[in-house]
Protein backbone atom coordinates (compact mmCIF):
# COMPACT_ATOMS: atom_id res chain seq x y z
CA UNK A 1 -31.57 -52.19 81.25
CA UNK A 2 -32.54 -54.68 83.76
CA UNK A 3 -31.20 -54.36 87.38
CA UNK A 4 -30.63 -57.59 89.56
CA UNK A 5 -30.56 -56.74 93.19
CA UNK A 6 -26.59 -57.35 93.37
CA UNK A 7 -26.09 -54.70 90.60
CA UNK A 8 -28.30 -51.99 92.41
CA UNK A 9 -26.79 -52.90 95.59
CA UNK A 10 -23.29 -52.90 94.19
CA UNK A 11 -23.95 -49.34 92.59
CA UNK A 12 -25.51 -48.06 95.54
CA UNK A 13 -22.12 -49.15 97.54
CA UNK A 14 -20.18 -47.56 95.12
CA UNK A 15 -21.70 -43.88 94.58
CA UNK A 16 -21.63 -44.01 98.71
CA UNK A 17 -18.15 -44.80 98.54
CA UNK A 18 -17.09 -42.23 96.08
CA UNK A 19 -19.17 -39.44 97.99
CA UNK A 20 -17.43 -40.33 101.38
CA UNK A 21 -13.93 -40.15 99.51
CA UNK A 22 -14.31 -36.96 97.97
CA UNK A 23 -15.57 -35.54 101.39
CA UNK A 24 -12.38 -36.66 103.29
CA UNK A 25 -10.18 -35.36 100.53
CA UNK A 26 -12.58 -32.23 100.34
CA UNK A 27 -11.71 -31.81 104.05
CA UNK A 28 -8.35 -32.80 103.67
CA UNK A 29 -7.67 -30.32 101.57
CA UNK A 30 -9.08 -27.36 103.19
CA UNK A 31 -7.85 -27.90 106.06
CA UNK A 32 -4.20 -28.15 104.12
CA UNK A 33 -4.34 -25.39 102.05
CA UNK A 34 -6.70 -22.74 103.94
CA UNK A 35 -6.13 -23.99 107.67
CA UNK A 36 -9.64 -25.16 107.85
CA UNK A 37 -9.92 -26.49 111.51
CA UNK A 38 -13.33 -28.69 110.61
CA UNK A 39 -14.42 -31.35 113.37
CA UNK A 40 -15.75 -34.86 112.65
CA UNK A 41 -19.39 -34.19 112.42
CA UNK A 42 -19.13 -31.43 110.36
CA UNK A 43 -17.55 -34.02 107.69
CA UNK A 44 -20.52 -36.22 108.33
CA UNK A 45 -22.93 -33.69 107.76
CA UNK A 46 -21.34 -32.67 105.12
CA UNK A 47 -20.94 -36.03 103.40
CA UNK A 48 -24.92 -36.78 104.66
CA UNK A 49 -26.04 -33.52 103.16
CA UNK A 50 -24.51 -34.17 99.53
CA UNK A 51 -26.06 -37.86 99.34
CA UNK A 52 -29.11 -36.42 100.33
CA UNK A 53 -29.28 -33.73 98.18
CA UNK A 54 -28.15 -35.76 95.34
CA UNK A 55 -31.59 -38.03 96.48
CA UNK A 56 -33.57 -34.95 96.20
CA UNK A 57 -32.05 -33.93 92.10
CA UNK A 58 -32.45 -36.97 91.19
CA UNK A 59 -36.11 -37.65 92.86
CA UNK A 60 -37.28 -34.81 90.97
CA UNK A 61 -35.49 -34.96 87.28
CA UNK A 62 -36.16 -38.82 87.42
CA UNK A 63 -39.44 -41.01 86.57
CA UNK A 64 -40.19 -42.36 89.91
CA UNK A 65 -40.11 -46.42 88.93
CA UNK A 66 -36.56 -45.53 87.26
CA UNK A 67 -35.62 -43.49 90.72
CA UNK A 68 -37.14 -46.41 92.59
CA UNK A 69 -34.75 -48.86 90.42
CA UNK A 70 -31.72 -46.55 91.13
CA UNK A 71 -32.06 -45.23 94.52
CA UNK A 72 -34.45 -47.23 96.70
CA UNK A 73 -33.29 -49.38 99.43
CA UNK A 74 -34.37 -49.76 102.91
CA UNK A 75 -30.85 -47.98 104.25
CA UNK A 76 -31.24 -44.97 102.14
CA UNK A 77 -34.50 -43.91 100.87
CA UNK A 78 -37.87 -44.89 100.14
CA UNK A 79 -40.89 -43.24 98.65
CA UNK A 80 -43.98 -42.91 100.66
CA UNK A 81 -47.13 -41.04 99.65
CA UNK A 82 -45.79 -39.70 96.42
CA UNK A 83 -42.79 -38.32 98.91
CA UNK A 84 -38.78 -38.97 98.99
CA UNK A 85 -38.06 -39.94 102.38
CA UNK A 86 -34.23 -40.41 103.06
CA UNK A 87 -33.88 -42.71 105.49
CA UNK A 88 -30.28 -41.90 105.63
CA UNK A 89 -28.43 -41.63 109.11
């Protein structure tokens, strides 16, 4: 299946969408349920941590032109010297 730029971009937006979501609710619901007292750059790092690590899975159980399809853009990650490099901040 052939990407256009719009799709990949649109995909991208999504997946970062969905990941910042379920970190709010995540949050949310720990600090609800188990009076979790978590500051706002703990949710970031959270949030950056999962996208990244997703990156990483997916670097490695991926061929890299299909990862390079998927995953590469300027804002997230690119791969340089055989290497993932999140770009992610």
């Amino acid at each position: 299946m052939d990407y256009t730029a719009n799709d990949k971009n649109n995909n991208i937006a999504c997946y970062l969408l969905k990941t910042i979501l379920y970190g709010i609710w995540y949050f949310r619901n720990k600090a609800t349920f188990h009076n979790g007292t978590e500051t706002s750059p703990a949710i970031v790092r959270y949030i950056r941590n999962d996208i990244t690590m997703q990156l990483k899975v997916d670097y490695f159980r991926m061929p890299q032109d299909k990862f390079s399809a998927l995953w590469c853009h300027p804002r997230i990650c690119e791969i340089s010297n055989q290497q993932l490099v999140v770009t992610l901040t």
